[in-house]
PDB file of N, CA and C in Angstrom:
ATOM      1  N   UNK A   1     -11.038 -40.955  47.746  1.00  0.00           N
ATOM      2  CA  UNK A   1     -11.279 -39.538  47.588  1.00  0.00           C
ATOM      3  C   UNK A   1     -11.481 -39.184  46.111  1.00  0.00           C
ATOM      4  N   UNK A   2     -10.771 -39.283  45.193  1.00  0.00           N
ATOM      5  CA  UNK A   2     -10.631 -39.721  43.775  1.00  0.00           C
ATOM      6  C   UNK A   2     -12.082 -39.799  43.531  1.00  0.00           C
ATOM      7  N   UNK A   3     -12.262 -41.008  43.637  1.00  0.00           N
ATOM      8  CA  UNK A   3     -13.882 -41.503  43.068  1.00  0.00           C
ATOM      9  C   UNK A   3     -14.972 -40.648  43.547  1.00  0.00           C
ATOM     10  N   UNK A   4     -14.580 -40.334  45.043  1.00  0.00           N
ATOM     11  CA  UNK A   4     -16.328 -38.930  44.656  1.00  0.00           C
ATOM     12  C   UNK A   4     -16.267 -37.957  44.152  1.00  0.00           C
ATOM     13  N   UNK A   5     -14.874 -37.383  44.058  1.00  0.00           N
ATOM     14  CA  UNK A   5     -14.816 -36.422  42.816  1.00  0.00           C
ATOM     15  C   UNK A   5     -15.240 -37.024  41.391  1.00  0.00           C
ATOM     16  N   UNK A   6     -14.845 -37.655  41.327  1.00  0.00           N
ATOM     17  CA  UNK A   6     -15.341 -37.944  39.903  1.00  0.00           C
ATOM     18  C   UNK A   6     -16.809 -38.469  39.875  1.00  0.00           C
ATOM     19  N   UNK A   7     -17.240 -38.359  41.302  1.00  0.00           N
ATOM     20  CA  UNK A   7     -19.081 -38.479  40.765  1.00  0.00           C
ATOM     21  C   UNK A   7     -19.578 -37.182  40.956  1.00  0.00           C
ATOM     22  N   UNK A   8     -19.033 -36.320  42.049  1.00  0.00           N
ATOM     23  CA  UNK A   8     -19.275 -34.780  41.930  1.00  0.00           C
ATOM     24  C   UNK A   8     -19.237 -34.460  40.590  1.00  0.00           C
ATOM     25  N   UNK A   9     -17.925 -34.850  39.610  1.00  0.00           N
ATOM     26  CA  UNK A   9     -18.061 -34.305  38.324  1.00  0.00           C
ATOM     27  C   UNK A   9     -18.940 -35.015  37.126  1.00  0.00           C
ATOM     28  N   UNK A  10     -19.239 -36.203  37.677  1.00  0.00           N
ATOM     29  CA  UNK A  10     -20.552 -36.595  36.915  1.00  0.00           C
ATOM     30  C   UNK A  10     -21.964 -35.725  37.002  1.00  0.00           C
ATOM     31  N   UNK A  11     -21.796 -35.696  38.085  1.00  0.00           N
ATOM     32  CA  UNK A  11     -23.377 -34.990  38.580  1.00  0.00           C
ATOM     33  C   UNK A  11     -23.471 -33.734  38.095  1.00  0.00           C
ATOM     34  N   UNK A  12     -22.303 -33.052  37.958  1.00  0.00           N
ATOM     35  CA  UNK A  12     -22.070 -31.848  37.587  1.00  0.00           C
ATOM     36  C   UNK A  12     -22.900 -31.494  35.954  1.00  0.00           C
ATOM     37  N   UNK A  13     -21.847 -32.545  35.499  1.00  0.00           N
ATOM     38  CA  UNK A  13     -22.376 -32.589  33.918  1.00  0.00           C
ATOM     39  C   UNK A  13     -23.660 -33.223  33.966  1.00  0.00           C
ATOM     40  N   UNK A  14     -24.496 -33.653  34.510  1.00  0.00           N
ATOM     41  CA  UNK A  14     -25.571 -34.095  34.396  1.00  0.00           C
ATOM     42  C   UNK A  14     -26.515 -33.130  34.546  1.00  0.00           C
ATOM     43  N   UNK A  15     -26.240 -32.502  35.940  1.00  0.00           N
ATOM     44  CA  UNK A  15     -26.818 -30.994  36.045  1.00  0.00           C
ATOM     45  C   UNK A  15     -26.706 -29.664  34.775  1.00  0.00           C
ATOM     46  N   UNK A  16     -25.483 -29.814  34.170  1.00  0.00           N
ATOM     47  CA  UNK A  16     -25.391 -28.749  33.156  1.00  0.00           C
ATOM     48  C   UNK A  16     -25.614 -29.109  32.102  1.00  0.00           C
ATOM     49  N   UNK A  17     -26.625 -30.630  31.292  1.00  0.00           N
ATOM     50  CA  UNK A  17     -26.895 -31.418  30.716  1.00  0.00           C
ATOM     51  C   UNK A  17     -28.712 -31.047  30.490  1.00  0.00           C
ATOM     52  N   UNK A  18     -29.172 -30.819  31.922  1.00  0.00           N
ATOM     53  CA  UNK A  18     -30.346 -30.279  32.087  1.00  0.00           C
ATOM     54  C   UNK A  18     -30.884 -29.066  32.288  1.00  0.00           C
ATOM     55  N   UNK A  19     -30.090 -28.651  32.460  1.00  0.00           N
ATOM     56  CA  UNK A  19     -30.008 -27.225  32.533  1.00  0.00           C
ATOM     57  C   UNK A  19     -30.105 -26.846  31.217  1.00  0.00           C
ATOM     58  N   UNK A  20     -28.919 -27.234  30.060  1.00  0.00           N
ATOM     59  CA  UNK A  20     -28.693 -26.902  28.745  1.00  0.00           C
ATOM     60  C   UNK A  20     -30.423 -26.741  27.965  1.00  0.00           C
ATOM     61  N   UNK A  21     -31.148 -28.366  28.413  1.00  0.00           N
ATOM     62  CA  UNK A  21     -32.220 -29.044  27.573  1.00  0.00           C
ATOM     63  C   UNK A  21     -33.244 -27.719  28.053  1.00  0.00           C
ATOM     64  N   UNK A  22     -33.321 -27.491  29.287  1.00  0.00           N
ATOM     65  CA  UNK A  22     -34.415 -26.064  29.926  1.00  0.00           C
ATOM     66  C   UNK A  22     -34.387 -25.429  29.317  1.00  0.00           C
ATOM     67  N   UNK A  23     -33.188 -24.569  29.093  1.00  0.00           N
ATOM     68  CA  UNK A  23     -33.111 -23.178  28.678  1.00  0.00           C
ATOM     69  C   UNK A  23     -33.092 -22.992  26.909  1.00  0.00           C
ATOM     70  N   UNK A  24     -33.287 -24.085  26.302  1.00  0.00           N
ATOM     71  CA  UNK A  24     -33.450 -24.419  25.034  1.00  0.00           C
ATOM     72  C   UNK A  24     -34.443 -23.447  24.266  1.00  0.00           C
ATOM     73  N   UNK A  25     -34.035 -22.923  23.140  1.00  0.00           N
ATOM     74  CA  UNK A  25     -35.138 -22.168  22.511  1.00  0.00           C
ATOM     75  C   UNK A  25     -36.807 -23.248  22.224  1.00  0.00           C
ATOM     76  N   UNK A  26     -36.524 -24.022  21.953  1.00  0.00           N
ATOM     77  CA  UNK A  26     -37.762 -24.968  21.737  1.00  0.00           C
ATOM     78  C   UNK A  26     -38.435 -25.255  22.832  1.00  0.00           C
ATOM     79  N   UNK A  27     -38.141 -25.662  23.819  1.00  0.00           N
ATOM     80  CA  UNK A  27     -39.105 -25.777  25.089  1.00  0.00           C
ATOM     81  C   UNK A  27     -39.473 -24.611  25.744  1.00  0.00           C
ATOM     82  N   UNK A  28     -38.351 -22.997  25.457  1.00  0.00           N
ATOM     83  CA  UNK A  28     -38.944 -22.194  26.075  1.00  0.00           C
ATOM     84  C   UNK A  28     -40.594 -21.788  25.344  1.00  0.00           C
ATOM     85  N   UNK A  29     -40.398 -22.037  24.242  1.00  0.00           N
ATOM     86  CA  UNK A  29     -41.172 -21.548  23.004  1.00  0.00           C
ATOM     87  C   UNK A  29     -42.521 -22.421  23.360  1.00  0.00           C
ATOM     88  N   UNK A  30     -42.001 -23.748  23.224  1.00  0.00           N
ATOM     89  CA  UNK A  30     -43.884 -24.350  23.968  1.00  0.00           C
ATOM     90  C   UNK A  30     -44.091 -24.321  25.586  1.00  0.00           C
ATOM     91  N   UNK A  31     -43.133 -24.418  26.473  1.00  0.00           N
ATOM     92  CA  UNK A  31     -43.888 -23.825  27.542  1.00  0.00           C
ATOM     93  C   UNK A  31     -44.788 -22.503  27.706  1.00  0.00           C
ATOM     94  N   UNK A  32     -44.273 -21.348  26.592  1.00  0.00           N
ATOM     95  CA  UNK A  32     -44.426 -19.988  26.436  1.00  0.00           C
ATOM     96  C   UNK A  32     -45.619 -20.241  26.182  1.00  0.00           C
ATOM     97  N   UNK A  33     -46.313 -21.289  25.107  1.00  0.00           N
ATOM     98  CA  UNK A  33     -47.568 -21.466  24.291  1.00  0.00           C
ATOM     99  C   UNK A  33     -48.441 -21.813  25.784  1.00  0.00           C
ATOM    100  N   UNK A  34     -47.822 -22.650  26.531  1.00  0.00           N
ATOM    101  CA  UNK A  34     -49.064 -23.448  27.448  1.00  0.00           C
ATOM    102  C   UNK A  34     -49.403 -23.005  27.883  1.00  0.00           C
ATOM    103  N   UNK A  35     -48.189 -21.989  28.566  1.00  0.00           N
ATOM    104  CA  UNK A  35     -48.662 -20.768  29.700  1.00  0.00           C
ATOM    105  C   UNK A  35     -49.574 -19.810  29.399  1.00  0.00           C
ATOM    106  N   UNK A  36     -49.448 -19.466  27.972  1.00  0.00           N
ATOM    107  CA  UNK A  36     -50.286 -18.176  27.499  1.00  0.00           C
ATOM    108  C   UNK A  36     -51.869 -18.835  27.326  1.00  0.00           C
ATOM    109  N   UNK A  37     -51.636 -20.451  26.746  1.00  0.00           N
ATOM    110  CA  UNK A  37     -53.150 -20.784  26.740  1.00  0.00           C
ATOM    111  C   UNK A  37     -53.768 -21.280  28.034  1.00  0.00           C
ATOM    112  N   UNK A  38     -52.930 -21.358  29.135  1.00  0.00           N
ATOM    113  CA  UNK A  38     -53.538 -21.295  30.214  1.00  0.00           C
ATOM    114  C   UNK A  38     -54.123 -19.642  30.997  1.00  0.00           C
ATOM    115  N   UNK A  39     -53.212 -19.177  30.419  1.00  0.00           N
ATOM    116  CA  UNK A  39     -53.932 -17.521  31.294  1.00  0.00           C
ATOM    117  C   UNK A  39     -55.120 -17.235  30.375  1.00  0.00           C
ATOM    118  N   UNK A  40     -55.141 -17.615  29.314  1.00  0.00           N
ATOM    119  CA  UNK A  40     -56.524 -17.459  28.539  1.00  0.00           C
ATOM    120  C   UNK A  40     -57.679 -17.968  29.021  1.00  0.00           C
ATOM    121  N   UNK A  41     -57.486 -19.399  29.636  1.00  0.00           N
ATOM    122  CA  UNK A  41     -58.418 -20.196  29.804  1.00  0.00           C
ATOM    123  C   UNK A  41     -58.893 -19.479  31.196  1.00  0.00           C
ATOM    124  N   UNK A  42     -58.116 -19.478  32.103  1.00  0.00           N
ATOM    125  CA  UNK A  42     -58.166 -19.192  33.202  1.00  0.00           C
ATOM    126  C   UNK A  42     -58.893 -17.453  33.509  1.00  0.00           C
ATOM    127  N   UNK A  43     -58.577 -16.233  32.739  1.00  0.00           N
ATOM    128  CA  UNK A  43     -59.403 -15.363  32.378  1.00  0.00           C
ATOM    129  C   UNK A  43     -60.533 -15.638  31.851  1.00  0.00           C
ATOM    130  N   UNK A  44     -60.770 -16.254  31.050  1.00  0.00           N
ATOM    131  CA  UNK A  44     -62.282 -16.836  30.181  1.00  0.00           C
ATOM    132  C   UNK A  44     -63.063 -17.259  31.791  1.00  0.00           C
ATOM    133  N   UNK A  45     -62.542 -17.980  32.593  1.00  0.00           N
ATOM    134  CA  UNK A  45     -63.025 -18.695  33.557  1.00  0.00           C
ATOM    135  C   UNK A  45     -63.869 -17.827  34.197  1.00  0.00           C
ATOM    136  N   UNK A  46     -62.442 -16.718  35.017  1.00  0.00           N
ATOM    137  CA  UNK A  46     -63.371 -15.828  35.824  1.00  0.00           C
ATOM    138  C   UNK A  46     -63.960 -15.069  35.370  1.00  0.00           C
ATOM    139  N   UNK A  47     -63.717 -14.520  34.328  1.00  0.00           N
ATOM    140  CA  UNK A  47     -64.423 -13.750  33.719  1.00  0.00           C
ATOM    141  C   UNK A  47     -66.067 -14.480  33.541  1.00  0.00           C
ATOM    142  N   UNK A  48     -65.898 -15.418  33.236  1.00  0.00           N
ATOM    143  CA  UNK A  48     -67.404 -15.768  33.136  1.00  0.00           C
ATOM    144  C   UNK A  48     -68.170 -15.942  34.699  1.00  0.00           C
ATOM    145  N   UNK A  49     -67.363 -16.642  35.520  1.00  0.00           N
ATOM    146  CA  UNK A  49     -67.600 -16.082  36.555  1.00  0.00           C
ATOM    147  C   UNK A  49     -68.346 -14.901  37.684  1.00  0.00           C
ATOM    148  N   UNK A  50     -67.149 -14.126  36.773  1.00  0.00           N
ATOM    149  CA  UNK A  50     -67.739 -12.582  37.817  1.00  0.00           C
ATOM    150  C   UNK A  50     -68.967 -12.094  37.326  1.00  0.00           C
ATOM    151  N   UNK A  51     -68.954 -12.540  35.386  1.00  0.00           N
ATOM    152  CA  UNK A  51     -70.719 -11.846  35.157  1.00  0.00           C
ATOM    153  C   UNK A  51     -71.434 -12.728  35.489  1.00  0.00           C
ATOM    154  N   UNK A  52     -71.117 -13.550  35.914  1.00  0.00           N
ATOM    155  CA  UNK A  52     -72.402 -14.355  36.082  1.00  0.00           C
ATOM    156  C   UNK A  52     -73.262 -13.879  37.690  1.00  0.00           C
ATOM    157  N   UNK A  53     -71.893 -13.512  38.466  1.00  0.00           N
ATOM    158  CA  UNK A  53     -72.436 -12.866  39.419  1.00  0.00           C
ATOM    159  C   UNK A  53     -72.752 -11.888  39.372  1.00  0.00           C
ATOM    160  N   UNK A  54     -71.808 -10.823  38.883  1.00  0.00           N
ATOM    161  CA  UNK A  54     -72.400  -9.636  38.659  1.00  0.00           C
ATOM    162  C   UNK A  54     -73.244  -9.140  37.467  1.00  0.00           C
ATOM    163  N   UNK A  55     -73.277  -9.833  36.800  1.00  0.00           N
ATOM    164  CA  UNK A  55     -74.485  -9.487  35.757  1.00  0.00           C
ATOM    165  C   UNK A  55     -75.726  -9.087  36.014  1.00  0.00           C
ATOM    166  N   UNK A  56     -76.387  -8.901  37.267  1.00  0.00           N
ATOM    167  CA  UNK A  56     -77.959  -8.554  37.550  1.00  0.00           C
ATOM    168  C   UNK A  56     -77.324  -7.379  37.740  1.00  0.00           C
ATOM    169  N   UNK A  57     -76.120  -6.910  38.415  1.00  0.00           N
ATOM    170  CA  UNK A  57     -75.621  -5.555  39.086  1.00  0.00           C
ATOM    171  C   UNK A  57     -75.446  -4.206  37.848  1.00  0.00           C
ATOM    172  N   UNK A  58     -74.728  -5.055  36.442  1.00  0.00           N
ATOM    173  CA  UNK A  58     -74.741  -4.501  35.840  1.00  0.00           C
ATOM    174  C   UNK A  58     -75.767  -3.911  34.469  1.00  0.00           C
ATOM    175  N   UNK A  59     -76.672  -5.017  35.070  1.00  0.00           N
ATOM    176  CA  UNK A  59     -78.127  -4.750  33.831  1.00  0.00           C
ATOM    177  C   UNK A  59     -78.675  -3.875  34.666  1.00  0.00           C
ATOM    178  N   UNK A  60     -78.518  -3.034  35.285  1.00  0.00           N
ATOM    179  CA  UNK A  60     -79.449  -2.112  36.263  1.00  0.00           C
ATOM    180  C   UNK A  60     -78.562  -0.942  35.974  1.00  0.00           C
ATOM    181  N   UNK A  61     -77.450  -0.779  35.061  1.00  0.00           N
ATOM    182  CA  UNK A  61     -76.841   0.588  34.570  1.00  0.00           C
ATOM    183  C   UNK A  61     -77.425   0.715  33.337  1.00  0.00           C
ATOM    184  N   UNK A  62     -78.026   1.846  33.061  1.00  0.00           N
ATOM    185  CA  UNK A  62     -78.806   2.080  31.858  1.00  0.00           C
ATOM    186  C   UNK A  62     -77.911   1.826  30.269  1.00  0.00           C
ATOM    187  N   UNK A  63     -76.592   2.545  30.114  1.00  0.00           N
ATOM    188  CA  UNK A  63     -76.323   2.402  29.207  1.00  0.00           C
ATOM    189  C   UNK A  63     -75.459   1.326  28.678  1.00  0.00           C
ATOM    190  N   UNK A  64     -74.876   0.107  29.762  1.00  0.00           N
ATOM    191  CA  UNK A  64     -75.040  -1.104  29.591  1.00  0.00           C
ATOM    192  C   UNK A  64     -76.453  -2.488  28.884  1.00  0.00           C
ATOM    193  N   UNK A  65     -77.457  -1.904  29.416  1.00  0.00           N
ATOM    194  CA  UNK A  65     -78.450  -2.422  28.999  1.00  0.00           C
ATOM    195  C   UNK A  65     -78.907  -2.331  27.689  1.00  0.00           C
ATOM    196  N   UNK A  66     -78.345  -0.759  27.393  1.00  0.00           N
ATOM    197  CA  UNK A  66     -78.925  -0.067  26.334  1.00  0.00           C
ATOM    198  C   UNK A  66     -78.145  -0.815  25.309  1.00  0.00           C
ATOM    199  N   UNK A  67     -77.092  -0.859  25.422  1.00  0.00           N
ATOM    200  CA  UNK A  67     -75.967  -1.581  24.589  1.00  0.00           C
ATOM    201  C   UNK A  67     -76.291  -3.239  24.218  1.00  0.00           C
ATOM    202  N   UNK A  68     -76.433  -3.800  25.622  1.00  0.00           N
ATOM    203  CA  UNK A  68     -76.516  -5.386  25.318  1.00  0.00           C
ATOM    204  C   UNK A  68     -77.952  -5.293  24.547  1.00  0.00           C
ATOM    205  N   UNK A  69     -79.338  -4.595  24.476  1.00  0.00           N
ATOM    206  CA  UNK A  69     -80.356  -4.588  23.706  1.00  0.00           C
ATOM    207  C   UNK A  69     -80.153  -4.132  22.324  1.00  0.00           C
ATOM    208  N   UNK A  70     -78.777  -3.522  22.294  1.00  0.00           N
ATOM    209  CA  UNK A  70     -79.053  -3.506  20.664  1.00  0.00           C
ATOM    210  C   UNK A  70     -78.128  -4.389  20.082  1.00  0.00           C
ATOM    211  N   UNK A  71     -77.557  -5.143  20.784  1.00  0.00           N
ATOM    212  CA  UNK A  71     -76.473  -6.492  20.433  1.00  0.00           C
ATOM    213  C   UNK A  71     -77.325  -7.282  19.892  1.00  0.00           C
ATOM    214  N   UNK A  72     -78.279  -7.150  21.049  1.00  0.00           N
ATOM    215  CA  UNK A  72     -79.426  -8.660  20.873  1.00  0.00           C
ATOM    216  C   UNK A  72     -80.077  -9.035  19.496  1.00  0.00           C
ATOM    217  N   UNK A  73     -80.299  -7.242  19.087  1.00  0.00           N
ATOM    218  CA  UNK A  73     -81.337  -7.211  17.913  1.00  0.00           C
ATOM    219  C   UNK A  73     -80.147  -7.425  16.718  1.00  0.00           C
ATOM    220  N   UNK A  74     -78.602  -7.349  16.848  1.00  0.00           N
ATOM    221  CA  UNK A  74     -78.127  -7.575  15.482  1.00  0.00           C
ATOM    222  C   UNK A  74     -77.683  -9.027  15.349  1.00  0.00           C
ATOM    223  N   UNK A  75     -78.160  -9.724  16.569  1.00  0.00           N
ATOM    224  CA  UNK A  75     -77.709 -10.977  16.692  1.00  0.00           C
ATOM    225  C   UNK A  75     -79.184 -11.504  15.892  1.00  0.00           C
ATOM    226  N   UNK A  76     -80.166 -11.376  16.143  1.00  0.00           N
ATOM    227  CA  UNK A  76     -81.287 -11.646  15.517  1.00  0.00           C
ATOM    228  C   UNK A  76     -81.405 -11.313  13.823  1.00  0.00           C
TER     229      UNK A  76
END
């Protein structure tokens, strides 16, 4: 009886061992980074996406058009 308590209390500390390393300011800090450069990527995505579909929909609103034509000319 003895001995699985004392692996219950191994496991214990092993669990609150990993737990400790998780909640760490440093890993929260680069998971924080991955996550944020994944919602970036992932907006960039659809976003390119949706104009690509909707882009004929929206060149047919005048003052959209009007706008991307004078982009064009300061890009030139």
């Amino acid at each position: 009886m003895e001995n699985q308590s004392d692996k219950i209390v191994e496991h214990l500390d092993l669990l609150n061992r990993q737990i400790a390393r998780q909640n760490s300011l440093g890993r929260m800090f680069v998971v924080g980074i991955f996550y944020g450069i994944g919602f970036f990527v992932g907006s960039a995505i659809i976003a390119t996406i949706a104009l690509g579909v909707l882009g004929p929909w929206f060149a047919k609103i005048s003052w959209v058009r009007s706008a991307f034509d004078a982009g064009a000319v300061l890009v030139r």
